[in-house]
C-alpha atoms as a PDB file:
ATOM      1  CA  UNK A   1       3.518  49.116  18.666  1.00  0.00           C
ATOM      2  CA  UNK A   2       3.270  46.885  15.734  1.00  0.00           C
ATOM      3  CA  UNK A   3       6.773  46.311  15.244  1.00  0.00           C
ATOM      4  CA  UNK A   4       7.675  46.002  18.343  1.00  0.00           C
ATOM      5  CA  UNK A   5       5.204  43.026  18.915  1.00  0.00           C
ATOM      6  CA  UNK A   6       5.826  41.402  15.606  1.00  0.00           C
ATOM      7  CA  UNK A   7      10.000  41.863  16.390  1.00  0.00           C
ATOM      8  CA  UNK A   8       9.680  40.354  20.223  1.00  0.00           C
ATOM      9  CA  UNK A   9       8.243  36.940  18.754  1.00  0.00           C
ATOM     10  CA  UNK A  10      10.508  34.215  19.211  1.00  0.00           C
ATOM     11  CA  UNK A  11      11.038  31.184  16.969  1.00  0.00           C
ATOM     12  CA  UNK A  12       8.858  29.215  19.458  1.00  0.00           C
ATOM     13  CA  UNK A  13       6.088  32.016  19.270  1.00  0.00           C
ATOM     14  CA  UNK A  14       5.721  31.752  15.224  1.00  0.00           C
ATOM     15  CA  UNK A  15       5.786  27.567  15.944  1.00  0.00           C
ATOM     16  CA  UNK A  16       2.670  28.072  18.674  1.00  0.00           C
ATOM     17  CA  UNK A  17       0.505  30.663  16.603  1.00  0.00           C
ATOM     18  CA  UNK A  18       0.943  28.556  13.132  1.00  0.00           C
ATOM     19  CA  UNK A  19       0.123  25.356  14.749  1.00  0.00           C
ATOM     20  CA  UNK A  20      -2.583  27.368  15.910  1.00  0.00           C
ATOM     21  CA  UNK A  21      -4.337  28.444  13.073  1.00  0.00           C
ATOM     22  CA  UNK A  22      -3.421  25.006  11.230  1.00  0.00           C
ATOM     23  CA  UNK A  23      -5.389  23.485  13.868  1.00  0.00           C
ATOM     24  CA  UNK A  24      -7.840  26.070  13.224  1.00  0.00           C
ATOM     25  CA  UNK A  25      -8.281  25.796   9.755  1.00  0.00           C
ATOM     26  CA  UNK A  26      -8.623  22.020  10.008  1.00  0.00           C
ATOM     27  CA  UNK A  27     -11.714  22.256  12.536  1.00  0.00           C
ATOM     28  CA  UNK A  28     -13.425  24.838  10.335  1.00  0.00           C
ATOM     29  CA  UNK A  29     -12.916  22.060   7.443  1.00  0.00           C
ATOM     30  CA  UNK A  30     -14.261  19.418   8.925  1.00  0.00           C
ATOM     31  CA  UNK A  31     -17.139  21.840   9.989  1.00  0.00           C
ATOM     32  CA  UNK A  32     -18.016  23.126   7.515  1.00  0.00           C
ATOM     33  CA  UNK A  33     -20.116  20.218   5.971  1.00  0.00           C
ATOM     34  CA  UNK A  34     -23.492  20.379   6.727  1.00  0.00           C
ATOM     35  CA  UNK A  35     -24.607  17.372   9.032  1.00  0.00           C
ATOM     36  CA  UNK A  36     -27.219  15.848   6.268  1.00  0.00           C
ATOM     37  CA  UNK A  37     -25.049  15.856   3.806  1.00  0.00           C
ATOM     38  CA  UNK A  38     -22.686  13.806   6.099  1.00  0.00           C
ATOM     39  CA  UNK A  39     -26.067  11.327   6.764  1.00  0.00           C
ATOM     40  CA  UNK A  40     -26.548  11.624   2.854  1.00  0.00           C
ATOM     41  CA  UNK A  41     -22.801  10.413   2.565  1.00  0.00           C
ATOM     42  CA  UNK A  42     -23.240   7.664   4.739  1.00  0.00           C
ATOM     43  CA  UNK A  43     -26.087   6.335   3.131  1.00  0.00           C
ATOM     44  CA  UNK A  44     -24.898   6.741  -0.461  1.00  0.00           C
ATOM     45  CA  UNK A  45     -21.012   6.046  -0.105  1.00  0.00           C
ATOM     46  CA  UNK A  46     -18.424   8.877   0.408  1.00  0.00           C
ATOM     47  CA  UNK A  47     -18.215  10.467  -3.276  1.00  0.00           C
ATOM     48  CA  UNK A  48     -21.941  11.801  -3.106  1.00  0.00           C
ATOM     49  CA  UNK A  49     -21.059  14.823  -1.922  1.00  0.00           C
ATOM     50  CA  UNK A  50     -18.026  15.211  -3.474  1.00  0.00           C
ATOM     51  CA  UNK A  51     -19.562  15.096  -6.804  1.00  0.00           C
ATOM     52  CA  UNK A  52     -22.842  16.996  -5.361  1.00  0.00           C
ATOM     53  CA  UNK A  53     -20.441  19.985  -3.921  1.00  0.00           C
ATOM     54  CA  UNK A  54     -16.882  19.811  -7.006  1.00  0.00           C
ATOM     55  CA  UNK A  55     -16.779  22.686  -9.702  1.00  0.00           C
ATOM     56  CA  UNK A  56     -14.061  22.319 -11.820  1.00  0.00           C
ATOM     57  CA  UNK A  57     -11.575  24.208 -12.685  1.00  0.00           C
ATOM     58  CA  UNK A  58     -13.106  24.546 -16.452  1.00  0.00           C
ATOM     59  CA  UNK A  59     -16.876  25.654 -15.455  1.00  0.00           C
ATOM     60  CA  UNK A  60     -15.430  27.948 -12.383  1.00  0.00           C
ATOM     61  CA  UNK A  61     -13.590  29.516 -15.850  1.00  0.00           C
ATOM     62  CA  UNK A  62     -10.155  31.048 -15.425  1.00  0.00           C
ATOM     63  CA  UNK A  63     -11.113  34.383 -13.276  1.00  0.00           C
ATOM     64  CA  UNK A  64     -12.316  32.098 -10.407  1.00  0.00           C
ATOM     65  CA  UNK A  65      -9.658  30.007 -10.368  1.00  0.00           C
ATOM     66  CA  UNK A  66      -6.946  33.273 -10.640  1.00  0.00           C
ATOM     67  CA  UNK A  67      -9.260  34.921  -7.689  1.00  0.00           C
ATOM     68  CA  UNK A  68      -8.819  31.388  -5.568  1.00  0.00           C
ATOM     69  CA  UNK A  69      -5.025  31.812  -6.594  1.00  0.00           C
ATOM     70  CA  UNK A  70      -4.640  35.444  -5.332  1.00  0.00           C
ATOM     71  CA  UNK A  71      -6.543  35.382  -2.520  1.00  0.00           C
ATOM     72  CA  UNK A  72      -4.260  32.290  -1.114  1.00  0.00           C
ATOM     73  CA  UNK A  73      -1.237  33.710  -2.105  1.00  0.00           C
ATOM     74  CA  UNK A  74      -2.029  36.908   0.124  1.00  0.00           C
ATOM     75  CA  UNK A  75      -3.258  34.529   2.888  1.00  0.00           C
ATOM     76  CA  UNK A  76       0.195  32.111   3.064  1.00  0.00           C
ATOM     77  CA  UNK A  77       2.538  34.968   1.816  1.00  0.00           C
ATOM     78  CA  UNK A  78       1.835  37.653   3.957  1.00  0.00           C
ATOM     79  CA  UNK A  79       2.274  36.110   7.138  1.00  0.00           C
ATOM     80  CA  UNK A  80       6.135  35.392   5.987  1.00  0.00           C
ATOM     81  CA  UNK A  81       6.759  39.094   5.325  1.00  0.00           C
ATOM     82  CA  UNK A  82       5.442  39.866   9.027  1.00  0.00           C
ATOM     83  CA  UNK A  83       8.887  40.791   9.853  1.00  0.00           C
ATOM     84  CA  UNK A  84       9.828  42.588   6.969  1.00  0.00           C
ATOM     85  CA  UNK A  85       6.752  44.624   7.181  1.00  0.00           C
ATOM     86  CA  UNK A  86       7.446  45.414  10.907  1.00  0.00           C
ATOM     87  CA  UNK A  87      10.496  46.394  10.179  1.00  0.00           C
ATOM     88  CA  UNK A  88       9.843  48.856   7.291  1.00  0.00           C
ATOM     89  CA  UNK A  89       7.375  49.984   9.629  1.00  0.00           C
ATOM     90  CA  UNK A  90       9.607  50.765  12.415  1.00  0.00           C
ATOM     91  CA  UNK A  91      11.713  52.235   9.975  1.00  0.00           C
ATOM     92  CA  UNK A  92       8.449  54.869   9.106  1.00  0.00           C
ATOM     93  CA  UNK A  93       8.737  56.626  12.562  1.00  0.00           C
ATOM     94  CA  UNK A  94      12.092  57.950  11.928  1.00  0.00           C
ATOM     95  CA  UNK A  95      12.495  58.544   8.183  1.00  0.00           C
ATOM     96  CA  UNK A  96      10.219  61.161   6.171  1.00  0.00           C
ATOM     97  CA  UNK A  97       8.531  59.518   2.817  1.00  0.00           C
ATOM     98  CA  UNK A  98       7.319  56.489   3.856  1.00  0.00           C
ATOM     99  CA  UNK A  99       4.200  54.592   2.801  1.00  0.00           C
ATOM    100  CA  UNK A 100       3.375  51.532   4.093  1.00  0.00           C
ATOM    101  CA  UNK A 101       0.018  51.226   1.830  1.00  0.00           C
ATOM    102  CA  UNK A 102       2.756  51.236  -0.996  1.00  0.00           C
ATOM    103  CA  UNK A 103       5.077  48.959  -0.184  1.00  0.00           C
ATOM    104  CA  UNK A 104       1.805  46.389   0.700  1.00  0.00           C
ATOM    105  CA  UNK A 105       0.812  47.199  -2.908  1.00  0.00           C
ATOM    106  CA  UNK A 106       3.992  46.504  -4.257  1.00  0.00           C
ATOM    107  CA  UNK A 107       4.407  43.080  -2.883  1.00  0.00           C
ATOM    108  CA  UNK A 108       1.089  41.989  -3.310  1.00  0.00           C
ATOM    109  CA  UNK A 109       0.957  43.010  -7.290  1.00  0.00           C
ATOM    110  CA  UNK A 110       4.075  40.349  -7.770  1.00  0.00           C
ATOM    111  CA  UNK A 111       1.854  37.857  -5.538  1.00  0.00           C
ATOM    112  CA  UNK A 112      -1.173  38.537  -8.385  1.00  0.00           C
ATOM    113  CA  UNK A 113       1.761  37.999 -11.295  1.00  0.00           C
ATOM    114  CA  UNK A 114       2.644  34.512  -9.763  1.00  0.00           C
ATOM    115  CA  UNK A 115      -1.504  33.556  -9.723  1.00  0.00           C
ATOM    116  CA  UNK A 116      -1.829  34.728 -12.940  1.00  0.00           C
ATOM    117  CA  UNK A 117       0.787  32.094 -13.897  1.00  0.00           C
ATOM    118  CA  UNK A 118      -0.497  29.642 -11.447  1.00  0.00           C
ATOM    119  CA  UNK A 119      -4.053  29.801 -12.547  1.00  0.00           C
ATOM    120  CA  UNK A 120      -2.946  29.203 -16.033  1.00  0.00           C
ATOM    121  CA  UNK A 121      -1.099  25.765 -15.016  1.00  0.00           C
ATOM    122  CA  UNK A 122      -4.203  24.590 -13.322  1.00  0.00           C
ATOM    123  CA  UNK A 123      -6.267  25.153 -15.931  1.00  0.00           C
ATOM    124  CA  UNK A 124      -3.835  23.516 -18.586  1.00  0.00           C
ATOM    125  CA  UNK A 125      -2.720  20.288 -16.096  1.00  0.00           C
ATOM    126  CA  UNK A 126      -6.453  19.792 -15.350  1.00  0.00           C
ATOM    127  CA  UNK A 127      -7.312  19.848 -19.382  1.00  0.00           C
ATOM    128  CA  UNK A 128      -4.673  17.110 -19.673  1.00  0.00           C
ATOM    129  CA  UNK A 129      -6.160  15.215 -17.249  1.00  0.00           C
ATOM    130  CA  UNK A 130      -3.041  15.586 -14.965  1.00  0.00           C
ATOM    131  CA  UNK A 131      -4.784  17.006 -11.503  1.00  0.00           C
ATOM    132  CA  UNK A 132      -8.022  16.192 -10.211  1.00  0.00           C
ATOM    133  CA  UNK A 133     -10.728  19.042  -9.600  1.00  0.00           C
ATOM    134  CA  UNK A 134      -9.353  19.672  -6.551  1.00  0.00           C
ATOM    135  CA  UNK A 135      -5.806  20.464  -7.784  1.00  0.00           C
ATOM    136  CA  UNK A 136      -3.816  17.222  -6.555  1.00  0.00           C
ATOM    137  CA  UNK A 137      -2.103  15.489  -8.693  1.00  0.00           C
ATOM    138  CA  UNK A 138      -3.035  12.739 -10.687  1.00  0.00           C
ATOM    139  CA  UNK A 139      -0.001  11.276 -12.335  1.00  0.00           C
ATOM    140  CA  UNK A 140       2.782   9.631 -10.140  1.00  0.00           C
ATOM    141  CA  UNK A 141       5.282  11.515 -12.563  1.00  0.00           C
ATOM    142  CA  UNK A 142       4.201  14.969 -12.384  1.00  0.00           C
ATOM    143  CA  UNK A 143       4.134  14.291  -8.347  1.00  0.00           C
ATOM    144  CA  UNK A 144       7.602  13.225  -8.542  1.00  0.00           C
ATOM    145  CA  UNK A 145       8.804  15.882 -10.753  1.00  0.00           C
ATOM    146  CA  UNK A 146       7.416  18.694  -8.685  1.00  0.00           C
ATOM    147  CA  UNK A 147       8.810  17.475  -5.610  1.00  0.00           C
ATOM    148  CA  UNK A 148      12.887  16.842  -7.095  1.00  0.00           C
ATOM    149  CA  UNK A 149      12.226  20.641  -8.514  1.00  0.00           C
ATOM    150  CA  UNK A 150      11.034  21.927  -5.092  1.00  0.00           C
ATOM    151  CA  UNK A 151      13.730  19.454  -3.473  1.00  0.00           C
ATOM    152  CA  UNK A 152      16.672  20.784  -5.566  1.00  0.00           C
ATOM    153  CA  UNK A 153      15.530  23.826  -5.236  1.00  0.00           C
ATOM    154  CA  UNK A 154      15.935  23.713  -1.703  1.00  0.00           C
ATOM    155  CA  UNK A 155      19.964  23.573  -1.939  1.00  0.00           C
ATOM    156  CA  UNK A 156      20.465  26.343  -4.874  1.00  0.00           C
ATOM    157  CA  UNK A 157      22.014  29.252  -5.001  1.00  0.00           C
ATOM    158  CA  UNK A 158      19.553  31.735  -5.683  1.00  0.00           C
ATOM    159  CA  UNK A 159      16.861  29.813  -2.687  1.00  0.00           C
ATOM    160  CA  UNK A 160      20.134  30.753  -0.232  1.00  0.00           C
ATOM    161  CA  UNK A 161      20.483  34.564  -1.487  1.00  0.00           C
ATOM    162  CA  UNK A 162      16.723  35.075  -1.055  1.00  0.00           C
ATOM    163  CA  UNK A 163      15.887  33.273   2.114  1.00  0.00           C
ATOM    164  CA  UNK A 164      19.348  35.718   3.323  1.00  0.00           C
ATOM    165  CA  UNK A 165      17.302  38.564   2.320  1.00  0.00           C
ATOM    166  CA  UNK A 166      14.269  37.631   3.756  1.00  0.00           C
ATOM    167  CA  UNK A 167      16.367  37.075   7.215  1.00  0.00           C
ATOM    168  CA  UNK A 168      17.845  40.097   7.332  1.00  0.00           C
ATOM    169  CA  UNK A 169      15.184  42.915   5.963  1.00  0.00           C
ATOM    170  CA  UNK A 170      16.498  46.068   8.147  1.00  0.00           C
ATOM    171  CA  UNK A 171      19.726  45.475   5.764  1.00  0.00           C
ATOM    172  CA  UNK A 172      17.575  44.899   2.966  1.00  0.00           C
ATOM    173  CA  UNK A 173      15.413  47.868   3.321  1.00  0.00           C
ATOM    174  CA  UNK A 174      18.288  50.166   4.334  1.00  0.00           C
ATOM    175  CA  UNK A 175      20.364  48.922   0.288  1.00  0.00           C
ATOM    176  CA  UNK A 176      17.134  50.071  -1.633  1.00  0.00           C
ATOM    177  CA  UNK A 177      15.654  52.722   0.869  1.00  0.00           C
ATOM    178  CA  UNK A 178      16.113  55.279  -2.047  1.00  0.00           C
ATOM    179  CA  UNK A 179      14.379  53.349  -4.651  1.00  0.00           C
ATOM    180  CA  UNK A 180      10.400  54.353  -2.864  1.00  0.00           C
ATOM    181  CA  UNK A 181       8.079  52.459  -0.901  1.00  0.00           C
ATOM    182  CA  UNK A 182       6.688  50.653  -3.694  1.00  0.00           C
ATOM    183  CA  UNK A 183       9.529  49.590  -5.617  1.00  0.00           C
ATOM    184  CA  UNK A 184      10.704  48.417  -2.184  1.00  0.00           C
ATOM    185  CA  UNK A 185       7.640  46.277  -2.095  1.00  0.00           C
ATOM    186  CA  UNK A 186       7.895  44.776  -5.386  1.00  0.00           C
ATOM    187  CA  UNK A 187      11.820  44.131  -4.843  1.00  0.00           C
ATOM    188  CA  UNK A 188      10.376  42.394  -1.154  1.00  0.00           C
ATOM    189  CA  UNK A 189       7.981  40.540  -2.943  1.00  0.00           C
ATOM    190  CA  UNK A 190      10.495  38.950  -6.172  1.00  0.00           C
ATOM    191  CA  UNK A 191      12.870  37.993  -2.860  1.00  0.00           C
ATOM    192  CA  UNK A 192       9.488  35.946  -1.428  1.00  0.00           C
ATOM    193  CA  UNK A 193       8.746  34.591  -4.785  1.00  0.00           C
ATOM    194  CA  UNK A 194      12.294  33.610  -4.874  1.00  0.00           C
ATOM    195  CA  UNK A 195      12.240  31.823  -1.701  1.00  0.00           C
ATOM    196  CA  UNK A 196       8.788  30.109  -2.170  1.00  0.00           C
ATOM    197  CA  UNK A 197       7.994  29.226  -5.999  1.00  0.00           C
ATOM    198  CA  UNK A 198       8.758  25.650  -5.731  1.00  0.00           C
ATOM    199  CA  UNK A 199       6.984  25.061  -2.605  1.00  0.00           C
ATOM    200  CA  UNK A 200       3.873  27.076  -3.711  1.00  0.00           C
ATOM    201  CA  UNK A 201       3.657  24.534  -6.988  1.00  0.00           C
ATOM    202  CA  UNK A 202       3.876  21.847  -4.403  1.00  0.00           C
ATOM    203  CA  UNK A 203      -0.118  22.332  -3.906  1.00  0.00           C
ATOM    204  CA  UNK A 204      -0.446  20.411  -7.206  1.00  0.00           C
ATOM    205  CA  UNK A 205       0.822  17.508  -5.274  1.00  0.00           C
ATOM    206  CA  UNK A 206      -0.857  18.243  -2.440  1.00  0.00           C
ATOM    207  CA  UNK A 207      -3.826  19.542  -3.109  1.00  0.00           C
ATOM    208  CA  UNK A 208      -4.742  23.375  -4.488  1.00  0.00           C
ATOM    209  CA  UNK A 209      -8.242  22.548  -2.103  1.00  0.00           C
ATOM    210  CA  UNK A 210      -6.205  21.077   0.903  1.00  0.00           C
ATOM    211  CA  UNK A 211      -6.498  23.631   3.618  1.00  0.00           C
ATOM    212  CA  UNK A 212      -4.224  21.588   5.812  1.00  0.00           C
ATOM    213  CA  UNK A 213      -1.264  21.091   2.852  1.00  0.00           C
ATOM    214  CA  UNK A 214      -1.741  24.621   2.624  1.00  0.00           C
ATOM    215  CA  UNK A 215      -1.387  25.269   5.917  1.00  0.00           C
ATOM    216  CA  UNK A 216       1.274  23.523   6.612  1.00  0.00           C
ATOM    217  CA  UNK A 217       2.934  24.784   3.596  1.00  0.00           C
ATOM    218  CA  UNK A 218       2.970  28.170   4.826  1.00  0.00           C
ATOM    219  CA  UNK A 219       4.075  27.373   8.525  1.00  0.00           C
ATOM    220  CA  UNK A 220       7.188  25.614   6.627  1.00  0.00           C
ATOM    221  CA  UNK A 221       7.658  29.060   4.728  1.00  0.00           C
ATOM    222  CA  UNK A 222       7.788  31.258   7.633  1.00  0.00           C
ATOM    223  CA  UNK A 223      10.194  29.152   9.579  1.00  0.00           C
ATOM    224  CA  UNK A 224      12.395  29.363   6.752  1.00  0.00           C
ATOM    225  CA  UNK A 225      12.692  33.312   7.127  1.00  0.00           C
ATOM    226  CA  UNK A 226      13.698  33.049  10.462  1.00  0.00           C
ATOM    227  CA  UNK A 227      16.855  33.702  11.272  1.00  0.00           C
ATOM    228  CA  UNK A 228      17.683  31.071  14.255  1.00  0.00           C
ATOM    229  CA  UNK A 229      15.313  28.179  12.583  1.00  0.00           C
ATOM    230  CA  UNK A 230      15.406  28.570   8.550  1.00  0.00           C
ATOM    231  CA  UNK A 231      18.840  27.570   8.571  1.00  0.00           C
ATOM    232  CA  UNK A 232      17.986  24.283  10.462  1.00  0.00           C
ATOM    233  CA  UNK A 233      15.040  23.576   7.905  1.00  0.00           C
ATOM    234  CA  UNK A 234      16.053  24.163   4.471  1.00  0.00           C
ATOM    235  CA  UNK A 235      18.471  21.486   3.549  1.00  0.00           C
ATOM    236  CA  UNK A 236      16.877  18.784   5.250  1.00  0.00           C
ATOM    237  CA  UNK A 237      13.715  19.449   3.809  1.00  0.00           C
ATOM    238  CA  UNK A 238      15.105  19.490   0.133  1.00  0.00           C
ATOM    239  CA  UNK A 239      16.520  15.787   1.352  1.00  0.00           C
ATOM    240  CA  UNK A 240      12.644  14.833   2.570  1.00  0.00           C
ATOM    241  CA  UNK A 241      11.505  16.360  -0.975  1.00  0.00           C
ATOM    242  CA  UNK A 242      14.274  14.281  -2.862  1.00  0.00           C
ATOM    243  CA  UNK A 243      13.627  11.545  -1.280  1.00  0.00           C
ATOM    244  CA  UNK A 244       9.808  11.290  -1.624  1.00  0.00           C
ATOM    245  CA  UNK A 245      10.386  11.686  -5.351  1.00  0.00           C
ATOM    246  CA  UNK A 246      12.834   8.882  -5.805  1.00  0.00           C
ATOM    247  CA  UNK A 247       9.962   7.218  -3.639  1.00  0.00           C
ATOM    248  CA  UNK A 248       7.240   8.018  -5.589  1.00  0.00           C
ATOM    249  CA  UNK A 249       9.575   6.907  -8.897  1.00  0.00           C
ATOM    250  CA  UNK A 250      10.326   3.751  -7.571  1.00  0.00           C
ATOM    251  CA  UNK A 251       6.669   2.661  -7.156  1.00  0.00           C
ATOM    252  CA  UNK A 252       6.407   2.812 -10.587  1.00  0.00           C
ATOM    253  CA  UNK A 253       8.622  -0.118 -11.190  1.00  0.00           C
END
């Protein structure tokens, strides 16, 4: 039943339930502020409660900030493998050995590799003085950097063999069905770390505390994987990324 659902959504289906929870996510924000604190705001300009309610990334200490790393990885990543995981799912019913548990295990330990790394950036750009507490960038040439690297990215090689992967995971699954669920799920989740590095390292431009980036980063990702609107998306985004970096560099003249 799960497959079946998940395999019957159409590229207009993923476009209405992400816009969905982005809109969700974006009420719950602007909820979630207690209303005197909002009166206190007023009355004593607009970064009262932002320096009543910021921890940084050096008193949180590195274990929060890898736990904050992990747990959003999980959150935007695993929606994108919806299909693969259907699939492999589907797959269960008629083939002996299976374990989906595993193969969740497997992809989800490379996810908590990349926030180990991730966590360790944060911390290190922050020390330097190069993000903010909230994670967005505060240098026009890291900003700029970041988004060429994502941008380039975007018309590589190795972006195209991964995203082809990603599209196609019953031909996937059925190359390295021998290999065990969980080495499946570890080779499923280097192809989505290979699709989506440079865009997840765009939250330092963005904002590592911007539920809406974040959100919107992730719709972006899981368009990409599908088959009849990834194709339409990839390229011209790398051009947008490009483009806002040569923007970003020329403002510095």
């Amino acid at each position: 039943m799960f497959a079946a659902r998940i395999r019957a959504m159409t590229g207009l289906h993923w476009i209405a339930l992400f816009a969905a929870i982005l809109g969700a996510w974006s009420i719950l924000y602007m909820m979630s502020l207690p209303a005197d604190l909002r009166d206190a705001g007023r009355i004593y300009g607009a970064d009262f409660w932002v320096a009543l309610c910021t921890v940084t990334p050096d008193t949180a200490g590195y274990l929060r900030v890898l736990t904050m790393w992990a747990l959003m990885s999980a959150a935007m990543m695993a929606p994108t493998a919806l299909p693969a995981f259907a699939t492999y799912d589907d797959l269960g019913h008629s083939t002996t050995g299976t374990r989906f548990s595993h193969l969740v295990l497997g992809y989800l330990a490379v996810w908590l590799g990349f926030s180990v790394l991730a966590a360790a950036v944060q911390m290190a750009l922050f020390q330097a003085d190069l993000i903010s507490a909230f994670g967005d960038s505060r240098s026009t040439w890291l900003s700029a950097f970041l988004l060429a690297v994502a941008g380039l990215y975007q018309f590589s090689s190795v972006k195209e063999a991964c995203l082809s992967k990603c599209r196609m995971p019953l031909t996937f699954f059925m190359q390295h069905w021998d290999e065990g669920p969980w080495r499946n799920g570890v080779r499923l989740g280097l192809v989505c770390l290979g699709c989506c590095w440079a865009l997840m390292l765009l939250a330092f431009v963005g904002g590592v505390m911007n539920i809406a980036f974040m959100g919107l980063a992730t719709i972006i990702m899981v368009l990409e994987k599908l088959p009849e609107i990834g194709r339409y998306i990839t390229r011209p985004l790398g051009a947008v990324l490009l483009a806002s970096a040569a923007a970003l560099v020329a403002t510095t003249f």
